[in-house]
C-alpha atoms as a PDB file:
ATOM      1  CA  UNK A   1     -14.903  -3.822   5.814  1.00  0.00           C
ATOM      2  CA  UNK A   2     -14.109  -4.321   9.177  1.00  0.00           C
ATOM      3  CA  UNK A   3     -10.417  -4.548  10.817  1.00  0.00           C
ATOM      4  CA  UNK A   4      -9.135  -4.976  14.192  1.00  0.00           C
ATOM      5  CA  UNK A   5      -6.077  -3.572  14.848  1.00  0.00           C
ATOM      6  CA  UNK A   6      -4.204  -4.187  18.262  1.00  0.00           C
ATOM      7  CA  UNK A   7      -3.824  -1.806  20.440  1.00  0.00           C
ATOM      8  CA  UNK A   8       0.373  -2.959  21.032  1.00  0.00           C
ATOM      9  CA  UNK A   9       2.563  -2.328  17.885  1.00  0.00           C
ATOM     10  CA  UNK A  10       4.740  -5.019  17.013  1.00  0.00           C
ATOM     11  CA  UNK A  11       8.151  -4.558  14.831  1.00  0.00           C
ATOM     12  CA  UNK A  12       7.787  -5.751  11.289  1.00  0.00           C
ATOM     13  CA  UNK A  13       8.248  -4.868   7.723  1.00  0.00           C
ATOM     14  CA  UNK A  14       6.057  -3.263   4.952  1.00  0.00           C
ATOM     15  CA  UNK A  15       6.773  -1.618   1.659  1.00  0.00           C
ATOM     16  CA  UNK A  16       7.240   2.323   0.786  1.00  0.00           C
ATOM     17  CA  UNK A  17       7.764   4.089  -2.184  1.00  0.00           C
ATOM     18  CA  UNK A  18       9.662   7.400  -2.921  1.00  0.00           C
ATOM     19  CA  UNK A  19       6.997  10.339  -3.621  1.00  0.00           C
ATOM     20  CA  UNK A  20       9.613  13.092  -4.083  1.00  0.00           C
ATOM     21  CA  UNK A  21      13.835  13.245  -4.748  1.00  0.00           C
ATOM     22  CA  UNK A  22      14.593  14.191  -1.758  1.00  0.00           C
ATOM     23  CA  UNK A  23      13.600  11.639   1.081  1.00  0.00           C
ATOM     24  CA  UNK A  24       9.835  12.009   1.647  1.00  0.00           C
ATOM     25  CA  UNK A  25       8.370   8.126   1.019  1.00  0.00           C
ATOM     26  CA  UNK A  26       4.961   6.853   1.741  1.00  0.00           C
ATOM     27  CA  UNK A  27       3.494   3.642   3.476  1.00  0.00           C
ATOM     28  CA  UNK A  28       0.783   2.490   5.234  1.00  0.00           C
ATOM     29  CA  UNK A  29      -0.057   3.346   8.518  1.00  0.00           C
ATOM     30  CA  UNK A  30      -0.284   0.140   9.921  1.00  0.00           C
ATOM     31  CA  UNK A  31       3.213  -0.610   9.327  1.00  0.00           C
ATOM     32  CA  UNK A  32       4.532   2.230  11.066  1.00  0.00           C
ATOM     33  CA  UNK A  33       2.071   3.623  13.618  1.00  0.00           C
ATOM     34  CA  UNK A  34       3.607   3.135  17.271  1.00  0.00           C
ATOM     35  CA  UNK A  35       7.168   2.857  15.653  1.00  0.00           C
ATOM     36  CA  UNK A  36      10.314   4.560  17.404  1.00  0.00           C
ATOM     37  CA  UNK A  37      13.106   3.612  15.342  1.00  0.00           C
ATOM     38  CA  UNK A  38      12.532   2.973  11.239  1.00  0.00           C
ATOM     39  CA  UNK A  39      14.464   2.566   8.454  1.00  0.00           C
ATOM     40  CA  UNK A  40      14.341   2.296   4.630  1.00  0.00           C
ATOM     41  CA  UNK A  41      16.628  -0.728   3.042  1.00  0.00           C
ATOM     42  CA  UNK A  42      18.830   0.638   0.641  1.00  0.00           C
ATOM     43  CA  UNK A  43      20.389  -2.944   0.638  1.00  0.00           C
ATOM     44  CA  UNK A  44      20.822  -6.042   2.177  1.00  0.00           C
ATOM     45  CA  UNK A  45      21.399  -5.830   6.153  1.00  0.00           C
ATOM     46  CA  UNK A  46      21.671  -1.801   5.314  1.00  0.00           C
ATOM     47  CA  UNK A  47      19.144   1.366   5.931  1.00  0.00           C
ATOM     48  CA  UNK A  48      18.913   5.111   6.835  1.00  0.00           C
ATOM     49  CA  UNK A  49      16.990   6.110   9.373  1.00  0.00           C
ATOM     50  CA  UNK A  50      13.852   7.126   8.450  1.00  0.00           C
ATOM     51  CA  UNK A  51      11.350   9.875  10.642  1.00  0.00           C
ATOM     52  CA  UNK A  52       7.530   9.315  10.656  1.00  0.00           C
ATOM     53  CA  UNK A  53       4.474  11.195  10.009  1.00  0.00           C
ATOM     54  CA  UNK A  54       1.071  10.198  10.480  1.00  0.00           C
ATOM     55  CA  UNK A  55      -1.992  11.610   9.332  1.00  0.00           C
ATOM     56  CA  UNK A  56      -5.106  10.527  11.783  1.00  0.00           C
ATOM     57  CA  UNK A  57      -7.496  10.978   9.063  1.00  0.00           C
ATOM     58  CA  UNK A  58      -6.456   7.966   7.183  1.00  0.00           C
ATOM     59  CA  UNK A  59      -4.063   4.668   6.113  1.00  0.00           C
ATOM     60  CA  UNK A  60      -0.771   6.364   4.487  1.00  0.00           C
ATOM     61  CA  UNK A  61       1.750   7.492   6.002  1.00  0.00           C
ATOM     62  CA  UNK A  62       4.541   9.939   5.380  1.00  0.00           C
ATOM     63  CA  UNK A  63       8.469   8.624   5.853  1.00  0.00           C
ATOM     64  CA  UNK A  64      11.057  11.615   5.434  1.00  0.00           C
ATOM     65  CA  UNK A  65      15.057  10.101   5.347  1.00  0.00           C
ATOM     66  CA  UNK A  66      18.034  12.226   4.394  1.00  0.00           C
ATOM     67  CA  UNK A  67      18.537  12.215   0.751  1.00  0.00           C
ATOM     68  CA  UNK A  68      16.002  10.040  -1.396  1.00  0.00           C
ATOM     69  CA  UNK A  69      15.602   8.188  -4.649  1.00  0.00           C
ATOM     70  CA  UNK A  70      13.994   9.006  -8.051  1.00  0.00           C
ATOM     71  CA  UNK A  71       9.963   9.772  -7.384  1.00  0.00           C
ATOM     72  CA  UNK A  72       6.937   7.901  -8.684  1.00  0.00           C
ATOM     73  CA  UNK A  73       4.893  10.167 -10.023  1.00  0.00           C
ATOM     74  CA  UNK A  74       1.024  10.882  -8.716  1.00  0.00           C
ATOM     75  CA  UNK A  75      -2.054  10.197 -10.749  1.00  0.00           C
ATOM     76  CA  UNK A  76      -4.298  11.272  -8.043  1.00  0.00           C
ATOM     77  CA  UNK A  77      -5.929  13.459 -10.137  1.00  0.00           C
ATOM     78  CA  UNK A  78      -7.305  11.026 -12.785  1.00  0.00           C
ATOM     79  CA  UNK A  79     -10.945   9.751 -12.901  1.00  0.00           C
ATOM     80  CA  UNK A  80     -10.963   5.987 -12.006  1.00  0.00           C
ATOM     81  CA  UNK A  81     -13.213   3.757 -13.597  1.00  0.00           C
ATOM     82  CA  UNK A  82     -14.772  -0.160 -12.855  1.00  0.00           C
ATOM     83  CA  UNK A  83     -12.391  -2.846 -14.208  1.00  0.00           C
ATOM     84  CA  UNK A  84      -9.118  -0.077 -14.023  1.00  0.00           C
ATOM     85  CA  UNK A  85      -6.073  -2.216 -13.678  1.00  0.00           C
ATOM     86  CA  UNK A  86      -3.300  -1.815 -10.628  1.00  0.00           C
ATOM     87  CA  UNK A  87      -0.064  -3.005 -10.622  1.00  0.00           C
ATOM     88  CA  UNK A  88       1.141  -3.603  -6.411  1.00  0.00           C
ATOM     89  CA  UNK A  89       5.309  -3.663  -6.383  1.00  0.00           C
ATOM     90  CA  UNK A  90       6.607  -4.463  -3.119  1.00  0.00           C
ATOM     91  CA  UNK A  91       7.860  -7.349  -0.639  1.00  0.00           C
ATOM     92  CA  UNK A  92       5.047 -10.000   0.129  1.00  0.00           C
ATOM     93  CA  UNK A  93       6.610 -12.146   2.909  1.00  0.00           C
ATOM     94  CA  UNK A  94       9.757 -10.009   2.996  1.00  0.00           C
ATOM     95  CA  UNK A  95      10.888 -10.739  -0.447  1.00  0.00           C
ATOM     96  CA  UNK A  96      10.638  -8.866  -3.778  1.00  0.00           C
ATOM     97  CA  UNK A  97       7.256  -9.650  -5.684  1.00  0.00           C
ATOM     98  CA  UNK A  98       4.456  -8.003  -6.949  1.00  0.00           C
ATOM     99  CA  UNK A  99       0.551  -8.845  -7.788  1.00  0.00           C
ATOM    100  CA  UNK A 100      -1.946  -7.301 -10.031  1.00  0.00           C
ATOM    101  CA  UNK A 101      -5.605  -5.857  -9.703  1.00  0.00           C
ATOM    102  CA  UNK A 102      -8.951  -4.641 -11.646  1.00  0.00           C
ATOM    103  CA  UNK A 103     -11.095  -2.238  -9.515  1.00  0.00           C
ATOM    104  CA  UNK A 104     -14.480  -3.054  -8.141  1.00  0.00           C
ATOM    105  CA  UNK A 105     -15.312  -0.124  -6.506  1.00  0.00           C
ATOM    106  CA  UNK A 106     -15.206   1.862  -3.169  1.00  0.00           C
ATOM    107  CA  UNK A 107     -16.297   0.254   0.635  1.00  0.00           C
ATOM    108  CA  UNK A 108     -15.968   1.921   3.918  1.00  0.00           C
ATOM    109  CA  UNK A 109     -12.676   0.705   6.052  1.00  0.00           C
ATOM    110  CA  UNK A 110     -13.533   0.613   9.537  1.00  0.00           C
ATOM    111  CA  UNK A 111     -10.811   0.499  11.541  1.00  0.00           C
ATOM    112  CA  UNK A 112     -11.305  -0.810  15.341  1.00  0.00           C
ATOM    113  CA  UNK A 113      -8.899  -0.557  18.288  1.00  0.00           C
ATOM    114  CA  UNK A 114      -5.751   1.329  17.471  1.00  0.00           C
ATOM    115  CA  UNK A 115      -6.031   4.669  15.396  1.00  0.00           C
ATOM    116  CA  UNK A 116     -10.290   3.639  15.480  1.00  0.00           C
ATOM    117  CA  UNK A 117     -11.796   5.822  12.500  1.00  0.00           C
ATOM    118  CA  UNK A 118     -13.654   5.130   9.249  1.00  0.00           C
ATOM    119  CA  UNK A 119     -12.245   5.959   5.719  1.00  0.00           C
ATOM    120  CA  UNK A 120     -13.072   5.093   2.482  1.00  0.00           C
ATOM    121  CA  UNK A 121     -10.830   3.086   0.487  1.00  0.00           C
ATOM    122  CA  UNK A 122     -10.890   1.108  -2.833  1.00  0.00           C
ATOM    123  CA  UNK A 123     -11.010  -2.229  -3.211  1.00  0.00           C
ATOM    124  CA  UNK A 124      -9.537  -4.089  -6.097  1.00  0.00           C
ATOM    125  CA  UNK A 125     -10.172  -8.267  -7.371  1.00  0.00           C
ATOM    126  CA  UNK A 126      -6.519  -9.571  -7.792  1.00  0.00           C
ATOM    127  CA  UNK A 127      -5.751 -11.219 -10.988  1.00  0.00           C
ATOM    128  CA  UNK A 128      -2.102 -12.148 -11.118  1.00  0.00           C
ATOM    129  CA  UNK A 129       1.097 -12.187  -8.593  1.00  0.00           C
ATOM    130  CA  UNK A 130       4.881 -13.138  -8.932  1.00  0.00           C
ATOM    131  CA  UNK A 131       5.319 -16.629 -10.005  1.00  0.00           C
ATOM    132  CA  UNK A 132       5.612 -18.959  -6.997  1.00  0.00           C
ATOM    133  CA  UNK A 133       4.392 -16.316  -4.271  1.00  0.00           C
ATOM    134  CA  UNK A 134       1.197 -18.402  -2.395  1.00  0.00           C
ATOM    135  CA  UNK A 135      -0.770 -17.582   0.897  1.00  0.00           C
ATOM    136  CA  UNK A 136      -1.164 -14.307   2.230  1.00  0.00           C
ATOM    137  CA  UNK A 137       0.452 -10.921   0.612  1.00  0.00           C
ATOM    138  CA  UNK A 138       2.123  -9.601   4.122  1.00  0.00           C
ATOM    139  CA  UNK A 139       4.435  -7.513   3.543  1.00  0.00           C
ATOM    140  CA  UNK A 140       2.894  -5.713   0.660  1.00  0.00           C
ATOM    141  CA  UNK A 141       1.709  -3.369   2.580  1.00  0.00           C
ATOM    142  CA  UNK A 142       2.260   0.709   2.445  1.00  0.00           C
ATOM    143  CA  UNK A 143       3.259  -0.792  -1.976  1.00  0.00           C
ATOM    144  CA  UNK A 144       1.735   1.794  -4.581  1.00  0.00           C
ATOM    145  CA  UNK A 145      -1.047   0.807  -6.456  1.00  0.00           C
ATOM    146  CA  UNK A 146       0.137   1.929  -9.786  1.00  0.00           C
ATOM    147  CA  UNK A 147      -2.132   2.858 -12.764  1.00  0.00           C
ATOM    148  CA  UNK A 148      -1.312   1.582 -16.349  1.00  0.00           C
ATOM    149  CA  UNK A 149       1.153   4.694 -16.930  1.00  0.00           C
ATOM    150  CA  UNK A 150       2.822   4.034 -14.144  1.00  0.00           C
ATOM    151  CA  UNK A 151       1.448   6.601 -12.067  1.00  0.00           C
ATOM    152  CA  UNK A 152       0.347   6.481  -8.375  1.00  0.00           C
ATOM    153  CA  UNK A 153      -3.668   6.128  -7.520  1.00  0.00           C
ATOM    154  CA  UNK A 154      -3.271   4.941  -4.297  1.00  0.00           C
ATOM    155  CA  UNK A 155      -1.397   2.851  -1.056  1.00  0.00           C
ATOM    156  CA  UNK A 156      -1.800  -1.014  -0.803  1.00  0.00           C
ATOM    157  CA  UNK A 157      -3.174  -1.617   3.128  1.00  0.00           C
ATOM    158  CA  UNK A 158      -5.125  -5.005   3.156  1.00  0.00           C
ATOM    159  CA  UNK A 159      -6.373  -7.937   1.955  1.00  0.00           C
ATOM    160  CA  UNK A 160      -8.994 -10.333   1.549  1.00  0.00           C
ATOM    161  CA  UNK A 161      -7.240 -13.841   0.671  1.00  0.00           C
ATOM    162  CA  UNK A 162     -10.159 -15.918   0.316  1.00  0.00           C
ATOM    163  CA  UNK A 163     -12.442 -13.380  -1.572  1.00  0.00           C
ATOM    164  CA  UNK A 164      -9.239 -12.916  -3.665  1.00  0.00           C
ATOM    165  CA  UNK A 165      -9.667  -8.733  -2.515  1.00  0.00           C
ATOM    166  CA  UNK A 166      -6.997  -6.343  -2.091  1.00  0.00           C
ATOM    167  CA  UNK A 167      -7.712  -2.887  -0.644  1.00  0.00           C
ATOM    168  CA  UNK A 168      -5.730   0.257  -1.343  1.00  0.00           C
ATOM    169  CA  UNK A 169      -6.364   3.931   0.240  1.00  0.00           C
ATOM    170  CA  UNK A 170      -8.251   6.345  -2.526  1.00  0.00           C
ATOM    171  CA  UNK A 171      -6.537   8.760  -4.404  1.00  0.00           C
ATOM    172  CA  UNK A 172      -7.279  11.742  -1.616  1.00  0.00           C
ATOM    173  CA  UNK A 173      -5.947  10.231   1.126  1.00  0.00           C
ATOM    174  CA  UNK A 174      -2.769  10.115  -0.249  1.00  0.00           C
ATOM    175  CA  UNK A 175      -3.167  13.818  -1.118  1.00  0.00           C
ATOM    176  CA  UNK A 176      -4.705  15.098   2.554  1.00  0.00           C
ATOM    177  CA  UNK A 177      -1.475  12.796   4.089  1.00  0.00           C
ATOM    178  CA  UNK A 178       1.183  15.105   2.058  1.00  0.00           C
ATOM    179  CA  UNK A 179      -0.120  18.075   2.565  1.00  0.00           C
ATOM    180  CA  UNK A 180      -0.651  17.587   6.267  1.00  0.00           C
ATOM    181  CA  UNK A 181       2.469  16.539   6.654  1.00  0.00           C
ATOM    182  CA  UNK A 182       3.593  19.798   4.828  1.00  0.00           C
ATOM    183  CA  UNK A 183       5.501  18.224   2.513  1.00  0.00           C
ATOM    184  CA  UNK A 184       5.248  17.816  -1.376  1.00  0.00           C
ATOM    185  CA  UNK A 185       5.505  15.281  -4.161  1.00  0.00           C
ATOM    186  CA  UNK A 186       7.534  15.436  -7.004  1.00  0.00           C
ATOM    187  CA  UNK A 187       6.512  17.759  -9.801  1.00  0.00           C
ATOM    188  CA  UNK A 188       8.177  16.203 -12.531  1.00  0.00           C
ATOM    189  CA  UNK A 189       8.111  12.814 -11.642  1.00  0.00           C
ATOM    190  CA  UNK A 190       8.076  10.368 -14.730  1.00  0.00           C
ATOM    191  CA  UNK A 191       6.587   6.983 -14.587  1.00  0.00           C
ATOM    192  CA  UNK A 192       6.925   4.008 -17.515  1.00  0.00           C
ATOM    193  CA  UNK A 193       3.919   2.404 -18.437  1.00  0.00           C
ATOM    194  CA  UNK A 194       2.633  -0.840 -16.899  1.00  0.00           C
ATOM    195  CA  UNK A 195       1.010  -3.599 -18.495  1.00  0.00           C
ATOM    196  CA  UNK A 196       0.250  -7.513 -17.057  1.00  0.00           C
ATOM    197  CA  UNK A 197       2.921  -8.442 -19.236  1.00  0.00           C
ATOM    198  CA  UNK A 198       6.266  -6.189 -18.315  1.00  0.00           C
ATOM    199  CA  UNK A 199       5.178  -5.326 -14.741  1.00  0.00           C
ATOM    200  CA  UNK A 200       7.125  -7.728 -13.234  1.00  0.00           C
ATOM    201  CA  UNK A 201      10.276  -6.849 -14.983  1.00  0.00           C
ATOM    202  CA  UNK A 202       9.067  -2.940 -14.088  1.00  0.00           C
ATOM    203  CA  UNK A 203       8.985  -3.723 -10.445  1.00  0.00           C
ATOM    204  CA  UNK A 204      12.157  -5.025 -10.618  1.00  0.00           C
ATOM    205  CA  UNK A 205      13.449  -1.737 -12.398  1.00  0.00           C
ATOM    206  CA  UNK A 206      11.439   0.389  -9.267  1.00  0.00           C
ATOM    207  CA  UNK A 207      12.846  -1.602  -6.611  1.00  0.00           C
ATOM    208  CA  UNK A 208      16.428  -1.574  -8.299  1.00  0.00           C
ATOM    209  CA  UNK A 209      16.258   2.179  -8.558  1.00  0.00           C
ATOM    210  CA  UNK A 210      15.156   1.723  -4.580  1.00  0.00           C
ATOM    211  CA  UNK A 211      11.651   4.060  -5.813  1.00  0.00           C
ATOM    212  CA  UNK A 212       9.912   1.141  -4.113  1.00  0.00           C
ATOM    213  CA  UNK A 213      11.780  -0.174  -0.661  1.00  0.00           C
ATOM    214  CA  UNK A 214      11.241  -2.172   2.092  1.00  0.00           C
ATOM    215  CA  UNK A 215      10.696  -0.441   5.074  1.00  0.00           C
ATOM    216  CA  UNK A 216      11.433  -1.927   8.637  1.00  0.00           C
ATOM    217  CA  UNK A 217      10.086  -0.889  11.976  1.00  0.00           C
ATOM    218  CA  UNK A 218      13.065  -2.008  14.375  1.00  0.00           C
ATOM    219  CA  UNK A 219      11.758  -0.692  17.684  1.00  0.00           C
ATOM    220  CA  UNK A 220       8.563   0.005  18.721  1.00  0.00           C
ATOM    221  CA  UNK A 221       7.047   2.623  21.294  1.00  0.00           C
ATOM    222  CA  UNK A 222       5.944  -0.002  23.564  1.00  0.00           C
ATOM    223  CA  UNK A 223       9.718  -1.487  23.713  1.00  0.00           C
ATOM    224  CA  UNK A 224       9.335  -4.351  21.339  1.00  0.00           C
ATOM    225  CA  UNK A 225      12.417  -4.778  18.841  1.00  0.00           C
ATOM    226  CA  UNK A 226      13.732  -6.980  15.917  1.00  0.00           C
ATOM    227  CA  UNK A 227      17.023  -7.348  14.545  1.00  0.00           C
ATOM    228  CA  UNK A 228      17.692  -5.211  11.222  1.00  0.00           C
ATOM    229  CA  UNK A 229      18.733  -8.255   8.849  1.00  0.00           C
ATOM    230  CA  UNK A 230      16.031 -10.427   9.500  1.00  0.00           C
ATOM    231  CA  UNK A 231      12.570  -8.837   9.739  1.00  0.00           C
ATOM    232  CA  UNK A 232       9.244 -10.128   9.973  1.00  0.00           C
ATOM    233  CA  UNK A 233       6.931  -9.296   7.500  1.00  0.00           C
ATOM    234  CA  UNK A 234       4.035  -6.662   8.639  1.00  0.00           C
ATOM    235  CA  UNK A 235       0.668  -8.866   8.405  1.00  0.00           C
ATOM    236  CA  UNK A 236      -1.735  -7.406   5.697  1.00  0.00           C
ATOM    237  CA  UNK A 237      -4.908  -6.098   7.960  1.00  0.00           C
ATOM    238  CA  UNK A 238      -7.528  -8.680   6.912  1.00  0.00           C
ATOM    239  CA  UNK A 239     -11.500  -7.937   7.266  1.00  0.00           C
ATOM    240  CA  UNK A 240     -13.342  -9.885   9.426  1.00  0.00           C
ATOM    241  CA  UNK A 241     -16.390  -9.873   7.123  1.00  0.00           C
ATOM    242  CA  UNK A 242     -16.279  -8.552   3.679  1.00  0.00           C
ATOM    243  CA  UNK A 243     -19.573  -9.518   1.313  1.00  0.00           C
ATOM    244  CA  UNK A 244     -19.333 -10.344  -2.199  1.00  0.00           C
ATOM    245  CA  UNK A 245     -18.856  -7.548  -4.498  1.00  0.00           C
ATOM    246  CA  UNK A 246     -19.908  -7.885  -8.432  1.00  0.00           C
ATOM    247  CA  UNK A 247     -17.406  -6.601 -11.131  1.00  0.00           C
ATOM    248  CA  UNK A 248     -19.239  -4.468 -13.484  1.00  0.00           C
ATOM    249  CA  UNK A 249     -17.933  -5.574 -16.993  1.00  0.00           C
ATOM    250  CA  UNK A 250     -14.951  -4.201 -18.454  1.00  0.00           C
ATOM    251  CA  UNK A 251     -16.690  -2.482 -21.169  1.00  0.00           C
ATOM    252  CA  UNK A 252     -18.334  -0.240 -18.544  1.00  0.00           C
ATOM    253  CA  UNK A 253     -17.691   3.607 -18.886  1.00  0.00           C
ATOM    254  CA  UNK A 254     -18.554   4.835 -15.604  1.00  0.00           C
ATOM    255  CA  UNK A 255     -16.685   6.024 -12.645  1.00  0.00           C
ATOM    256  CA  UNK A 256     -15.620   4.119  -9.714  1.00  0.00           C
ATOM    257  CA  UNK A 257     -18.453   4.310  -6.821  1.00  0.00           C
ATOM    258  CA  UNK A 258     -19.016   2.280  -3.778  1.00  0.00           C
ATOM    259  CA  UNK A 259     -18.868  -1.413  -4.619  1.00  0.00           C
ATOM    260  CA  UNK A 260     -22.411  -3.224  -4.156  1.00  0.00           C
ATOM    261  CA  UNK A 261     -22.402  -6.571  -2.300  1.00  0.00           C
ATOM    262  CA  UNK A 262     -23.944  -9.373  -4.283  1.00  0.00           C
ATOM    263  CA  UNK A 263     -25.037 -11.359  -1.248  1.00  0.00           C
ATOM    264  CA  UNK A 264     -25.580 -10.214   1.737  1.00  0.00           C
ATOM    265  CA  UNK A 265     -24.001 -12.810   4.080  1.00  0.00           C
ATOM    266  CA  UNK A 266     -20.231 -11.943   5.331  1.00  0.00           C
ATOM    267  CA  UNK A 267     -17.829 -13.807   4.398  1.00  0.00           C
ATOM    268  CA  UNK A 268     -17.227 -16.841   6.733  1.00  0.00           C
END
């Protein structure tokens, strides 16, 4: 998967999540690299200010604010498997929504222009979203991918709209991010369990309990602003060609490994 990424940061919003009590979030990278001035919304026209950490290594991003909200708790840990479910909670298009995911396997992210590098990262087949939300998932960005206990497995950083694709950072990068930035999750973090039926009423609950924000870049480095009420939604990186990728069925037992195109022609 191949993504351009401009070498001029614009101001925008993304999503973050709380990773321990007191003030350390996490993001994506792409919705805060190159940003002087951030904030987490605690509420409508209202945020802290919010310092920035970025690992070079990878797509998350650490956000430390003074005081903090209740942590998700990390599954990083955990053996992923084909056909896994996610659960995204964030703000697509600057408003509260969510969508949902099975997992098709690992691809290569390479990442051209600004912060240039190559990770690996997961990619997921979307199979549901919030009632009424259409188009493209901006704003999503830096949400947790949540496992079916509720437990963090990753950082939502791009899509694929018209292969239906959503791509999330792997379990380690998340780890190597926190402990580069010398900073530590939670330990006793508890997370409810998620299912395609009650995850839209649990995003609501994370979002209410501000464990999953929206987080603002107001100024960049380069001098470009935007006003604190009215953002503008950080655009999901999108590939420029991403092939076809077959879903091993759900009765399939073995662990997550890179995804295997089914044709070999990008997508156009």
């Amino acid at each position: 998967m191949v993504v351009d990424v401009p070498q001029t940061a614009e101001p925008g919003a993304g999503t973050a999540f709380a990773v321990s009590d007191d003030g350390v979030w996490m993001t994506a990278r792409h919705v805060v690299e190159g940003c002087r001035q951030a904030a987490i919304m605690v509420a409508d026209g209202r945020g802290v200010d919010a310092q920035v950490f970025i690992d070079p290594r990878g797509e998350a991003a650490i956000l430390i604010t003074e005081g903090g909200a209740p942590a998700l708790p990390l599954g990083l840990d955990r053996t992923l498997r084909r056909g896994d479910r996610a659960f995204h909670p964030g703000y697509p298009q600057g408003w509260a929504g969510e969508a949902t995911s099975r997992l098709l396997g690992r691809e290569n992210l390479v990442v051209r222009g600004r912060g240039a590098r190559t990770e690996s990262v997961l990619v997921w087949a979307e199979t549901g979203r919030t009632d009424g939300l259409t188009g493209t998932l901006a704003g999503l960005s830096g949400a947790p991918a949540l496992d079916s206990a509720g437990r963090v497995i990753g950082v939502t950083v791009a899509e694929a709209p018209r292969r239906g694709r959503i791509y999330t950072t792997s379990p380690e990068t998340v780890l190597t991010a926190l402990t580069a930035s010398g900073h530590r999750a939670a330990n006793f973090a508890v997370g409810e369990p998620v299912t395609p039926e009650n995850y839209g009423r649990v995003a609501d609950d994370l979002r209410r309990d501000l464990r999953v924000a929206q987080v603002i870049c107001l100024e960049t480095n380069d001098g470009g602003a935007t006003p604190a009420p009215d953002p503008s939604p950080v655009g999901m990186p999108q590939p420029q060609a991403a092939p076809e990728i077959k879903t091993a069925p759900e009765t399939t037992a073995e662990p997550a490994g890179d995804a295997q195109p089914a044709a070999a022609s990008p997508a156009g």
